[in-house]
PDB file of N, CA and C in Angstrom:
ATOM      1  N   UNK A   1      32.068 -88.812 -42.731  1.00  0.00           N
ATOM      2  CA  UNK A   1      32.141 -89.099 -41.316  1.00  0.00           C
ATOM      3  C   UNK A   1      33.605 -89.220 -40.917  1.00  0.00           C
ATOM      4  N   UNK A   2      33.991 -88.493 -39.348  1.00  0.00           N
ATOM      5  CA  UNK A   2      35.235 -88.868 -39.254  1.00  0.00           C
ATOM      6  C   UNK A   2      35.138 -89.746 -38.245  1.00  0.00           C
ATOM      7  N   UNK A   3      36.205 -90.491 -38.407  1.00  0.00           N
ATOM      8  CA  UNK A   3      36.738 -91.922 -37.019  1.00  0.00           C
ATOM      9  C   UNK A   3      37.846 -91.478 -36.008  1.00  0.00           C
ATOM     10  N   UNK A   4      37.294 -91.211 -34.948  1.00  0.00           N
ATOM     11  CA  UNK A   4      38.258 -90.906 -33.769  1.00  0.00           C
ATOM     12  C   UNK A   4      38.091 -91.778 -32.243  1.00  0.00           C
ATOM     13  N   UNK A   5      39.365 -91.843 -31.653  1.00  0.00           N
ATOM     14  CA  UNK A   5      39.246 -92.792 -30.915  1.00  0.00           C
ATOM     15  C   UNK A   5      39.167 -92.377 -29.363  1.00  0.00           C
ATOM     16  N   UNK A   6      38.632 -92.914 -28.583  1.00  0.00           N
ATOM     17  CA  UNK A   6      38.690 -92.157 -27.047  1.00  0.00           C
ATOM     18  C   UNK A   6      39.933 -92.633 -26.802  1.00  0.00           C
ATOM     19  N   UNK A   7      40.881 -91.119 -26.611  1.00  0.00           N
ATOM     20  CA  UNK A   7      42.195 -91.585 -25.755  1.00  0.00           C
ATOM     21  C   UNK A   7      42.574 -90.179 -25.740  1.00  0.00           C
ATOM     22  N   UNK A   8      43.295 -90.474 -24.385  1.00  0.00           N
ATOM     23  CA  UNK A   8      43.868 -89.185 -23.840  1.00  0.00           C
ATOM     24  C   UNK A   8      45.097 -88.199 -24.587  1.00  0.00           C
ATOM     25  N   UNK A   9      45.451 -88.959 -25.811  1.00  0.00           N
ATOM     26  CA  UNK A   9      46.217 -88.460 -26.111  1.00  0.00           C
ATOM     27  C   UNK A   9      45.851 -87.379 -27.753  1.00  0.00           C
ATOM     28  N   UNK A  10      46.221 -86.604 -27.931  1.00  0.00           N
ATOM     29  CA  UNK A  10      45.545 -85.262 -29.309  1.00  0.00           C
ATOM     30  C   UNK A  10      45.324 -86.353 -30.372  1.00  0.00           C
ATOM     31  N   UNK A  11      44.265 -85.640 -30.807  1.00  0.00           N
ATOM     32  CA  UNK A  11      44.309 -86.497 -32.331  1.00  0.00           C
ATOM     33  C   UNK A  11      44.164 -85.559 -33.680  1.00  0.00           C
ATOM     34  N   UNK A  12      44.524 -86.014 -34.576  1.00  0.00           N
ATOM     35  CA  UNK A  12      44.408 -84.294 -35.516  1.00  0.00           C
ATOM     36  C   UNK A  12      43.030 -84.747 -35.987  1.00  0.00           C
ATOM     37  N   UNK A  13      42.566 -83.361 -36.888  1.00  0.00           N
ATOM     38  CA  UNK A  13      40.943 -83.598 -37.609  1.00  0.00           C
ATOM     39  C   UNK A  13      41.729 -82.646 -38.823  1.00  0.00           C
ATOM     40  N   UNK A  14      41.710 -82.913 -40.128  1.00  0.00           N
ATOM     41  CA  UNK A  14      41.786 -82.114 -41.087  1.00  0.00           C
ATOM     42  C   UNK A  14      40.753 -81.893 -42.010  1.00  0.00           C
ATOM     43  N   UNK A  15      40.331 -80.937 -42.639  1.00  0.00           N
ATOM     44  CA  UNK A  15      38.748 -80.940 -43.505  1.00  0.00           C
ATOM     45  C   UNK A  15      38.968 -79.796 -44.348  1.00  0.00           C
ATOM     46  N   UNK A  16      38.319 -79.797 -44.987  1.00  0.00           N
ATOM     47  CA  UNK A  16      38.175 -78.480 -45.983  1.00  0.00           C
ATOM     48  C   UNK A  16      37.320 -77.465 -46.024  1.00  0.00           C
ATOM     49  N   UNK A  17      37.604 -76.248 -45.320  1.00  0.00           N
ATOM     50  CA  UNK A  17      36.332 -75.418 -44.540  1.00  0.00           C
ATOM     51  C   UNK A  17      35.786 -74.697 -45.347  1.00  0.00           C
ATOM     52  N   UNK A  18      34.618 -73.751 -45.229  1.00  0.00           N
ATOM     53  CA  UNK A  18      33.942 -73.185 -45.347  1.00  0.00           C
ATOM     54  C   UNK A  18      34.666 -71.284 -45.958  1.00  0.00           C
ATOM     55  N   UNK A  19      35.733 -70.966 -44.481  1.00  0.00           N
ATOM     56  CA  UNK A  19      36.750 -70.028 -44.166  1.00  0.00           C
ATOM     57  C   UNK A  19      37.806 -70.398 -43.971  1.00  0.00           C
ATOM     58  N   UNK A  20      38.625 -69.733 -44.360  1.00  0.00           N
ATOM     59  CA  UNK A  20      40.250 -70.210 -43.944  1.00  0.00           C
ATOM     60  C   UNK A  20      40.815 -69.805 -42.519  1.00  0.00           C
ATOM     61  N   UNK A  21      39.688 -69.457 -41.810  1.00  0.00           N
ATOM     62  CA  UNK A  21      40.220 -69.672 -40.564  1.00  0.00           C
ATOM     63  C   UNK A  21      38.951 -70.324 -39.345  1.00  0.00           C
ATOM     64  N   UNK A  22      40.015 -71.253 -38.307  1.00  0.00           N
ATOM     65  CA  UNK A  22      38.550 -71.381 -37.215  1.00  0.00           C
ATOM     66  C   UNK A  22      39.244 -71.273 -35.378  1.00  0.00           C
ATOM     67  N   UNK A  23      38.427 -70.827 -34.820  1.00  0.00           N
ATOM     68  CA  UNK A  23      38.495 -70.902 -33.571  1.00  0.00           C
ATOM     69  C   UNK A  23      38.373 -71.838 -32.280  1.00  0.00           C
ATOM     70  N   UNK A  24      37.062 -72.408 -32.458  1.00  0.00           N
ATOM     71  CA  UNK A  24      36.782 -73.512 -32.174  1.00  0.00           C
ATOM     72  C   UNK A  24      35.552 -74.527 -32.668  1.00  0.00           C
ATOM     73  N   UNK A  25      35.469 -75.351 -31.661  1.00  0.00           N
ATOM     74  CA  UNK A  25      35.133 -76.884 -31.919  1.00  0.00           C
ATOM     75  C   UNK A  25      34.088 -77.187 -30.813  1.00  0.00           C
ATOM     76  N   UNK A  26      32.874 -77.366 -31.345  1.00  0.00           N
ATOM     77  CA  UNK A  26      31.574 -77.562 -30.652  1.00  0.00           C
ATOM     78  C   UNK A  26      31.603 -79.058 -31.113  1.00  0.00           C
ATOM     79  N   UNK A  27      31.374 -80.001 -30.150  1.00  0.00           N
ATOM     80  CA  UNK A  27      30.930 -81.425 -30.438  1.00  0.00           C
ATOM     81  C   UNK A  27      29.581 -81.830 -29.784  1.00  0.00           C
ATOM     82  N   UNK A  28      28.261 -82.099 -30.246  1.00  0.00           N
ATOM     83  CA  UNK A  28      27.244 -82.543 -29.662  1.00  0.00           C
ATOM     84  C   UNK A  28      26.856 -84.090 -29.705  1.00  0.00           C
ATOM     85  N   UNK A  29      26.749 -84.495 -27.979  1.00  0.00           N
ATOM     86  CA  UNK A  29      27.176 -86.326 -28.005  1.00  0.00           C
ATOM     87  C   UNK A  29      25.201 -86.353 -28.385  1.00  0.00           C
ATOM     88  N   UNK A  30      25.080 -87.517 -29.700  1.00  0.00           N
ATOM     89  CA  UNK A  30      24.059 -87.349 -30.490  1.00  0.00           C
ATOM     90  C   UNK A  30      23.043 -88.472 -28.980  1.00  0.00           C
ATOM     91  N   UNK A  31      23.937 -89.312 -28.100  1.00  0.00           N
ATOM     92  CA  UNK A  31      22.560 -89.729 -27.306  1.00  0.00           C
ATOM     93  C   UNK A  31      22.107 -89.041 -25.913  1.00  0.00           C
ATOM     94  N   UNK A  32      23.324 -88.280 -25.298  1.00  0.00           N
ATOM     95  CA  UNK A  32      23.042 -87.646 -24.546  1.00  0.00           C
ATOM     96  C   UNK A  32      22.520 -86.095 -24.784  1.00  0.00           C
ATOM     97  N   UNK A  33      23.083 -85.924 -26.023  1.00  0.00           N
ATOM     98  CA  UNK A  33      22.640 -84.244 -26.368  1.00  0.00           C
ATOM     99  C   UNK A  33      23.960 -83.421 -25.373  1.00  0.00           C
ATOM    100  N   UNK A  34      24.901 -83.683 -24.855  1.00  0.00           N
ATOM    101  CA  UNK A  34      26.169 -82.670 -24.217  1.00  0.00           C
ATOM    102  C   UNK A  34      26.418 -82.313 -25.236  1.00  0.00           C
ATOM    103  N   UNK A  35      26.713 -80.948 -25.088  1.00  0.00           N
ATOM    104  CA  UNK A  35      27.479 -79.948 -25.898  1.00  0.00           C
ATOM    105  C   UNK A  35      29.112 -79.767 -25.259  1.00  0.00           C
ATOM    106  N   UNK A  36      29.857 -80.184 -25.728  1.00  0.00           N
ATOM    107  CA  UNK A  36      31.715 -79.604 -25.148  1.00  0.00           C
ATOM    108  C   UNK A  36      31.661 -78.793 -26.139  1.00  0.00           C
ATOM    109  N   UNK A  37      32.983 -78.129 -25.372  1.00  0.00           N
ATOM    110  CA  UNK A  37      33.792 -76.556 -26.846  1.00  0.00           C
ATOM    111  C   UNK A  37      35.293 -76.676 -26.255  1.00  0.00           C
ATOM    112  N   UNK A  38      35.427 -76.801 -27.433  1.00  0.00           N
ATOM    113  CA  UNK A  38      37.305 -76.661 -27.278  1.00  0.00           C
ATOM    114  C   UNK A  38      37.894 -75.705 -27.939  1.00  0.00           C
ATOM    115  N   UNK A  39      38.324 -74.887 -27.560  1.00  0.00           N
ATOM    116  CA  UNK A  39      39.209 -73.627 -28.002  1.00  0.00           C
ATOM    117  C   UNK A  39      40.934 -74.430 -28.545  1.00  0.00           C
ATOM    118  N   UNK A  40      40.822 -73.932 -30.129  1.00  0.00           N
ATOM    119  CA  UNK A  40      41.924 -75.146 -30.435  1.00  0.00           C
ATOM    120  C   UNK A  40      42.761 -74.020 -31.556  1.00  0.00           C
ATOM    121  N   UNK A  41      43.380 -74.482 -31.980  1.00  0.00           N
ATOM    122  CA  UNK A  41      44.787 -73.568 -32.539  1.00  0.00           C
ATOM    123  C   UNK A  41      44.621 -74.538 -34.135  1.00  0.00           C
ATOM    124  N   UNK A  42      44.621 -73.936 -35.396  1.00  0.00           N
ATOM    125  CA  UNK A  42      44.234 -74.171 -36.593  1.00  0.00           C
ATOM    126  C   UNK A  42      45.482 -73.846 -37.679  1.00  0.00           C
ATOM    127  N   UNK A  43      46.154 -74.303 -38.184  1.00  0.00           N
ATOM    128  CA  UNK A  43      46.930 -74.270 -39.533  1.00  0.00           C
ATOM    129  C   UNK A  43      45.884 -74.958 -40.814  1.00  0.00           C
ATOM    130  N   UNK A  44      46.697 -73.536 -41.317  1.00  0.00           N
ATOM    131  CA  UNK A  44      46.235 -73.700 -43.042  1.00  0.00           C
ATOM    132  C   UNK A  44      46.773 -74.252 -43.862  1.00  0.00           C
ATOM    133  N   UNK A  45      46.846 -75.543 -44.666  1.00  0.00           N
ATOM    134  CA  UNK A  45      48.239 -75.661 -45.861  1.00  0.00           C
ATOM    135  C   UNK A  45      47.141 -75.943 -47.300  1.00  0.00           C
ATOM    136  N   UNK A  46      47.368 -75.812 -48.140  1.00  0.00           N
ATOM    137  CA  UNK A  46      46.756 -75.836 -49.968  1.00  0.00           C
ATOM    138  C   UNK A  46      45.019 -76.167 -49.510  1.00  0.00           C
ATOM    139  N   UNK A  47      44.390 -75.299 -48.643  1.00  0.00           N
ATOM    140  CA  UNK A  47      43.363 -74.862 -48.232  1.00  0.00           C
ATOM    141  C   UNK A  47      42.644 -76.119 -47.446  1.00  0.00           C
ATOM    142  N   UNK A  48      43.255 -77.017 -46.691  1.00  0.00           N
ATOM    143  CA  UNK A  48      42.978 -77.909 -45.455  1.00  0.00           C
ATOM    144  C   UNK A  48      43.134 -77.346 -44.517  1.00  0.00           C
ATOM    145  N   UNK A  49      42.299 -77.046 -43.335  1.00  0.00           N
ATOM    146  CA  UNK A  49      42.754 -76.639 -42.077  1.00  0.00           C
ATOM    147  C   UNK A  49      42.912 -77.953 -41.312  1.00  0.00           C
ATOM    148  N   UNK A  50      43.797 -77.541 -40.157  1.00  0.00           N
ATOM    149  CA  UNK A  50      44.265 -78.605 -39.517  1.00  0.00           C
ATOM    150  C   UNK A  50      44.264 -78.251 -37.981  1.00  0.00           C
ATOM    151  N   UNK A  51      44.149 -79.266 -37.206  1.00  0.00           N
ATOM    152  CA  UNK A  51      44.077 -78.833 -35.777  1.00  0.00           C
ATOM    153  C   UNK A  51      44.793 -80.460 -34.884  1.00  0.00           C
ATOM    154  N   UNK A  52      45.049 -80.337 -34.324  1.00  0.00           N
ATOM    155  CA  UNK A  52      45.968 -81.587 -33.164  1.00  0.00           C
ATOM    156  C   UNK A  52      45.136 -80.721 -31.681  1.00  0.00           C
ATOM    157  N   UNK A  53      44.408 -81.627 -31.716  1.00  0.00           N
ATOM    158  CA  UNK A  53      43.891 -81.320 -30.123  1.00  0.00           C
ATOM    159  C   UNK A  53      43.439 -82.690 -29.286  1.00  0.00           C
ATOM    160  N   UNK A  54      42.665 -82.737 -28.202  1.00  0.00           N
ATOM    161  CA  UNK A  54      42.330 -84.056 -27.356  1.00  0.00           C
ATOM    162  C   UNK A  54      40.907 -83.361 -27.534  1.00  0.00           C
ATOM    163  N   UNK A  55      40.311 -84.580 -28.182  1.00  0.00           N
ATOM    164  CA  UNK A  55      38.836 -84.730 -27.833  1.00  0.00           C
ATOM    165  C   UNK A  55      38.678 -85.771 -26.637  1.00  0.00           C
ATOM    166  N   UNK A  56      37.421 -84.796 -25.816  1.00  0.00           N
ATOM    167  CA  UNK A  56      36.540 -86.134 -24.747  1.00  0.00           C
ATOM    168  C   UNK A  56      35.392 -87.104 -25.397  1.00  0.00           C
ATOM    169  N   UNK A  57      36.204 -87.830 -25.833  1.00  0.00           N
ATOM    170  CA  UNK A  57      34.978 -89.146 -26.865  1.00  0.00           C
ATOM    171  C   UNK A  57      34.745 -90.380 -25.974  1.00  0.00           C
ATOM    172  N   UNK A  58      33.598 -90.647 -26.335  1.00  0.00           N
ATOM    173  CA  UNK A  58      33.297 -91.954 -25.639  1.00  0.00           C
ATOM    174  C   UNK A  58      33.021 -93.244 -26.881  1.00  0.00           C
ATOM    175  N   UNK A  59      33.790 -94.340 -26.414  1.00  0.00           N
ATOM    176  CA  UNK A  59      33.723 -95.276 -27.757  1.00  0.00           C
ATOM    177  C   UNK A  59      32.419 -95.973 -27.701  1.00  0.00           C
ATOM    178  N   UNK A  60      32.096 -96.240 -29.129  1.00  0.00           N
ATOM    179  CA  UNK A  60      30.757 -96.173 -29.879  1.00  0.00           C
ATOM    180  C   UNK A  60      29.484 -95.152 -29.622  1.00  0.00           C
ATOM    181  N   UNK A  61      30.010 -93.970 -29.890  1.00  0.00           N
ATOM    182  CA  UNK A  61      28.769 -92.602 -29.927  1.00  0.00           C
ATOM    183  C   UNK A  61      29.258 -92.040 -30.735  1.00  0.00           C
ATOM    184  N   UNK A  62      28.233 -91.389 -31.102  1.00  0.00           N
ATOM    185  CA  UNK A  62      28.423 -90.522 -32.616  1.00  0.00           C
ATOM    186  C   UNK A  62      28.389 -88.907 -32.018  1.00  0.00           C
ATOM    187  N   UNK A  63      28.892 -88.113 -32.424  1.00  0.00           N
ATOM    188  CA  UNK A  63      28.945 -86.512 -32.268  1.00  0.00           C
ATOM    189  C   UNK A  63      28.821 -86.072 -33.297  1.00  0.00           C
ATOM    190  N   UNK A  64      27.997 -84.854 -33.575  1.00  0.00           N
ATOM    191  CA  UNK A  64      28.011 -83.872 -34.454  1.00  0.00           C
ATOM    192  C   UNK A  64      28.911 -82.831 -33.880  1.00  0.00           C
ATOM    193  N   UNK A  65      29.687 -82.382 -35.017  1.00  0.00           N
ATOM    194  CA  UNK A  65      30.980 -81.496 -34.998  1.00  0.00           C
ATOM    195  C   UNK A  65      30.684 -80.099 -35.881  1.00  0.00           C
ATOM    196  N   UNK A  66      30.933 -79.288 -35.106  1.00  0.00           N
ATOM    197  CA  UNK A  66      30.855 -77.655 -35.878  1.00  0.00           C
ATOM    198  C   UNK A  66      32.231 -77.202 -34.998  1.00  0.00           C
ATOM    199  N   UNK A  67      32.451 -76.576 -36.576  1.00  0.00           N
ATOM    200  CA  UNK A  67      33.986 -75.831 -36.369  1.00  0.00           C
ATOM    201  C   UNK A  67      33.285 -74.532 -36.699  1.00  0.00           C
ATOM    202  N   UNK A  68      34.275 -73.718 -35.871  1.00  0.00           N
ATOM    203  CA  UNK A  68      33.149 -72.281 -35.894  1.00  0.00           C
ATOM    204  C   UNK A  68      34.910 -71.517 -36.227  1.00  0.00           C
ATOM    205  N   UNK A  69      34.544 -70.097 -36.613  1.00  0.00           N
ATOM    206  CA  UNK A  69      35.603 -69.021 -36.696  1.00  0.00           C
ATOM    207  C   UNK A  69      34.697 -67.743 -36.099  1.00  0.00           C
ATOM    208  N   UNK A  70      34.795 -67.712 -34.486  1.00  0.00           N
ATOM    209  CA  UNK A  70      34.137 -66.971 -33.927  1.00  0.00           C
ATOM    210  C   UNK A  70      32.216 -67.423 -34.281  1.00  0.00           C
ATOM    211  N   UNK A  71      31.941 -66.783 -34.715  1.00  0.00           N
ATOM    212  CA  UNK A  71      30.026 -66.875 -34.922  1.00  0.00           C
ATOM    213  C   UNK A  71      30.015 -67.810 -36.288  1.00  0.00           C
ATOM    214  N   UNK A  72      30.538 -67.696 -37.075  1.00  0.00           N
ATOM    215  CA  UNK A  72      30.254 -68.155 -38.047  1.00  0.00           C
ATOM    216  C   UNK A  72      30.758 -69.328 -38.472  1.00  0.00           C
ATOM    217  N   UNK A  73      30.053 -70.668 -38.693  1.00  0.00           N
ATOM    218  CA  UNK A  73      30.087 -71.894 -39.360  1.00  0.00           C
ATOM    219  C   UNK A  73      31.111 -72.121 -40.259  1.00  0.00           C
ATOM    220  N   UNK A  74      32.286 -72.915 -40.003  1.00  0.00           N
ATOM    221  CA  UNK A  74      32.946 -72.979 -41.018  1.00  0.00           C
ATOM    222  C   UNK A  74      33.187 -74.560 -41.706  1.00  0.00           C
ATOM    223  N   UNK A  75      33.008 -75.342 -41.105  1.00  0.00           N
ATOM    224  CA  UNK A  75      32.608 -76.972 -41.128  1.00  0.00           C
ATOM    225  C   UNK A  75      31.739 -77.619 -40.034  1.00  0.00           C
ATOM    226  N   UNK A  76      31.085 -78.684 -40.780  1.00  0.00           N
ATOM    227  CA  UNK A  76      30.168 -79.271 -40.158  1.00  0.00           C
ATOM    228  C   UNK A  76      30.616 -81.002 -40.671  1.00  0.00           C
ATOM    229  N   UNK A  77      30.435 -81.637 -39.724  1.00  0.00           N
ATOM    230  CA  UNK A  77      30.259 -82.992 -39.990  1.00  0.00           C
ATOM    231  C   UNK A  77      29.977 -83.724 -39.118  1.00  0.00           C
ATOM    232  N   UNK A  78      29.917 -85.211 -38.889  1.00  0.00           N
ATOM    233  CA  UNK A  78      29.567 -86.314 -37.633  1.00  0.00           C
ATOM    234  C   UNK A  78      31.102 -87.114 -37.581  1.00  0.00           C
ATOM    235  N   UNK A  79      30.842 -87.250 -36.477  1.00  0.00           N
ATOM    236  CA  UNK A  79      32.160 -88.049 -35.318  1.00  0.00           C
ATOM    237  C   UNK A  79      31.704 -89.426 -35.126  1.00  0.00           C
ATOM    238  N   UNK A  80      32.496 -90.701 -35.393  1.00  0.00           N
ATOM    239  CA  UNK A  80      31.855 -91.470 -34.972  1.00  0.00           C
ATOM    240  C   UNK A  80      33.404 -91.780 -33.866  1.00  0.00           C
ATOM    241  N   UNK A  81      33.249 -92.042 -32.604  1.00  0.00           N
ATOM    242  CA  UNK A  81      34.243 -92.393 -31.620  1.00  0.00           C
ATOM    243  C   UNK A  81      34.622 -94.648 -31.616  1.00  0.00           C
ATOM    244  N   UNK A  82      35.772 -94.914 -32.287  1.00  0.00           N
ATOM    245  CA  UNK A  82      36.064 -96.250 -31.991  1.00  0.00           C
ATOM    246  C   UNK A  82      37.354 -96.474 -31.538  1.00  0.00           C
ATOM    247  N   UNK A  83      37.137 -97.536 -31.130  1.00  0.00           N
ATOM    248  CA  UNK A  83      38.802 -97.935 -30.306  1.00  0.00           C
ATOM    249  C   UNK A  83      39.445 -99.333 -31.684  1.00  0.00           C
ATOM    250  N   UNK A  84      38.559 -99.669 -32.139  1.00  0.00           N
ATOM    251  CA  UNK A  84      38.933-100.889 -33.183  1.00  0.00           C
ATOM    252  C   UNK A  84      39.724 -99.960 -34.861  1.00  0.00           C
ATOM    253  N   UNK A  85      40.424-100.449 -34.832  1.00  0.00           N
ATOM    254  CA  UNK A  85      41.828-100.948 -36.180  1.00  0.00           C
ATOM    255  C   UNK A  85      40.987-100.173 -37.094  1.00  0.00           C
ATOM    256  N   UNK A  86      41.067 -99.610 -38.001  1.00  0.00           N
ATOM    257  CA  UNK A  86      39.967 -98.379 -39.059  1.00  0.00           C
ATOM    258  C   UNK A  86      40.705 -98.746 -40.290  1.00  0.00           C
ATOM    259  N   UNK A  87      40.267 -99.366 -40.853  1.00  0.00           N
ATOM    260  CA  UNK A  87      41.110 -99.063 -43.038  1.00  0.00           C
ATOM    261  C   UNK A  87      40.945 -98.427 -43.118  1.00  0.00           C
ATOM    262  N   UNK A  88      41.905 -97.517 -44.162  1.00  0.00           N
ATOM    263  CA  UNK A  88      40.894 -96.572 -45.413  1.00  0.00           C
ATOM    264  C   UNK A  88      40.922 -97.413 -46.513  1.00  0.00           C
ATOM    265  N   UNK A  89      39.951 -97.043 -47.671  1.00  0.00           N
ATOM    266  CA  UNK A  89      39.978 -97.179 -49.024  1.00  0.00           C
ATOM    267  C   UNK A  89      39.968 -96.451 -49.723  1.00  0.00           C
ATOM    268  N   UNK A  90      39.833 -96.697 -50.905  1.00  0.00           N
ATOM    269  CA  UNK A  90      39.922 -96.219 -51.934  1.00  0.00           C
ATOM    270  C   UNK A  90      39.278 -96.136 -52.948  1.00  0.00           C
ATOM    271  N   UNK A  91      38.788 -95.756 -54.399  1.00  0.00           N
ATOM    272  CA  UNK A  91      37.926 -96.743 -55.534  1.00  0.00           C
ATOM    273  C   UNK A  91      39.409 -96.077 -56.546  1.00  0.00           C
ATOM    274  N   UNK A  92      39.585 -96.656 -56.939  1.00  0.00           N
ATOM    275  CA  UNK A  92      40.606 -97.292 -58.006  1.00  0.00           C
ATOM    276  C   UNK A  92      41.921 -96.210 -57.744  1.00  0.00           C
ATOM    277  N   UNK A  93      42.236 -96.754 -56.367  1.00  0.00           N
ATOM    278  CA  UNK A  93      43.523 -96.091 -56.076  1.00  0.00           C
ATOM    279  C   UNK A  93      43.754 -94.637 -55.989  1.00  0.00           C
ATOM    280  N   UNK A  94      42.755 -93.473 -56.772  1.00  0.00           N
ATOM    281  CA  UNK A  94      42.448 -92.469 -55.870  1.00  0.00           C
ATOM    282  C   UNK A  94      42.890 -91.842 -57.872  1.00  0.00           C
ATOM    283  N   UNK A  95      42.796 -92.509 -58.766  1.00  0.00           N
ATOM    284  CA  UNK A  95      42.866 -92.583 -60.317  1.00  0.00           C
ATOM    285  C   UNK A  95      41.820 -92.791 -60.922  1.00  0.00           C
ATOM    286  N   UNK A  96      41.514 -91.452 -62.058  1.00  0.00           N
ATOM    287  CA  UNK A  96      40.254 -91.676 -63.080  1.00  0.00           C
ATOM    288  C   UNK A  96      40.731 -92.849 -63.985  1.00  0.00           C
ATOM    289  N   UNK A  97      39.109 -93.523 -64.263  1.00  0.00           N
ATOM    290  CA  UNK A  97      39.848 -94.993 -65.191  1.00  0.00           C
ATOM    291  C   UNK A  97      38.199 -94.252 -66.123  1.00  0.00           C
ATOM    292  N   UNK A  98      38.839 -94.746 -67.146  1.00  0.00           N
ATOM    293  CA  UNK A  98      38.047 -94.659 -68.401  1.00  0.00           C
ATOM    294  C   UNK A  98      36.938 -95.649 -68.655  1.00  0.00           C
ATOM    295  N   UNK A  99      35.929 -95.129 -69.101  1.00  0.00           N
ATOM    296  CA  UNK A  99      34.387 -95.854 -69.250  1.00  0.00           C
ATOM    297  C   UNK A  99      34.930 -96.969 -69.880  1.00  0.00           C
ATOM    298  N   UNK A 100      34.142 -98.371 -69.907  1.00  0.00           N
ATOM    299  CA  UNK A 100      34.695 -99.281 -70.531  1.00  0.00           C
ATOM    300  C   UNK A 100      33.039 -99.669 -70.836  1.00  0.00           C
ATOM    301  N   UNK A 101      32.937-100.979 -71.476  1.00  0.00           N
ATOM    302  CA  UNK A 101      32.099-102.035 -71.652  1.00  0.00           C
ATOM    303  C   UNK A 101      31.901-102.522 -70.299  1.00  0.00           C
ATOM    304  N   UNK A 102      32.578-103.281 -69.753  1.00  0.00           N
ATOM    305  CA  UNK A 102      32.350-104.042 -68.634  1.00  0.00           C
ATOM    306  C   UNK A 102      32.260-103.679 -67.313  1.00  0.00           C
ATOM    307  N   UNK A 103      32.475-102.327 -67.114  1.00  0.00           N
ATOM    308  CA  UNK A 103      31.429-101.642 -66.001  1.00  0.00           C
ATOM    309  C   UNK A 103      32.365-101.841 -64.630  1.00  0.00           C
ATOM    310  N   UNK A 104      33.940-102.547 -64.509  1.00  0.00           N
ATOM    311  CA  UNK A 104      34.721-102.905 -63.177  1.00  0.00           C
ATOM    312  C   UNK A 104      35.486-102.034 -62.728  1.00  0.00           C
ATOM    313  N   UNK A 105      34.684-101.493 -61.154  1.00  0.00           N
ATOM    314  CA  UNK A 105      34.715-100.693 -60.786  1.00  0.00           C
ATOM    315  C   UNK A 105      35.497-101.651 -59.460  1.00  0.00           C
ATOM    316  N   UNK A 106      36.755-101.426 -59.229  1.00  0.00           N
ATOM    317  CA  UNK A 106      37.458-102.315 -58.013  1.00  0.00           C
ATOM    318  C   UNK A 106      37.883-101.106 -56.788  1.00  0.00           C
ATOM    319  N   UNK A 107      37.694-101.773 -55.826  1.00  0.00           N
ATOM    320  CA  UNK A 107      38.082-101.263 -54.646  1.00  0.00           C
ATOM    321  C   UNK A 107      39.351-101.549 -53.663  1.00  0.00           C
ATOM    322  N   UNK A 108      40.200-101.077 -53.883  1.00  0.00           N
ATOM    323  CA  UNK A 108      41.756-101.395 -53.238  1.00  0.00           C
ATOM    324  C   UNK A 108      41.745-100.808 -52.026  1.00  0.00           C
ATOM    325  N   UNK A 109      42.440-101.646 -50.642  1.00  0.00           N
ATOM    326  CA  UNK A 109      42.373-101.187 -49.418  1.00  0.00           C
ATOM    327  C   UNK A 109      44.056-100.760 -49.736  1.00  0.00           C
TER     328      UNK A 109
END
């Protein structure tokens, strides 16, 4: 799921597609059912596409997101829209740790 916030100002979305290239950006608001499309401009770097555009989000609704390259599907995922402070985490710092006996599996913000 990605976290984006209603504000007027671009926000980037980066993901790992399907194709290495996309056109645009279908968002469907999951309680009203609106469909928007944004025609958006896409860079490629070590096979992330990337886009800086302004979504129209409304805070606390969820959207389903399709990134298209012309007709064809190139990512899919859900939007959730918030205005509140977002962590990320992690599970053990973003490092394989070796099977042990005692099974501690820690979570670092």
């Amino acid at each position: 799921m990605i976290i984006l916030k209603e504000q007027i100002e671009p926000q980037e979305l980066t993901f790992i597609p399907r194709e290495l290239n996309a056109t645009t950006i279908v968002l469907r608001n999951e309680t009203t059912a609106e469909i928007s499309t944004i025609q958006a401009t896409f860079s490629l770097s070590s096979y992330y596409l990337t886009t800086t555009t302004i979504f129209d989000l409304k805070e606390f609704t969820f959207y389903n997101l399709t990134v298209l390259n012309n007709a064809d599907v190139v990512y899919k995922d859900k939007i959730f829209c918030t205005n509140q402070v977002v962590k990320e985490y992690t599970v053990n710092k973003n490092q394989y740790v070796s099977n042990d006996t005692n099974n501690e599996y820690k979570i670092y913000e």
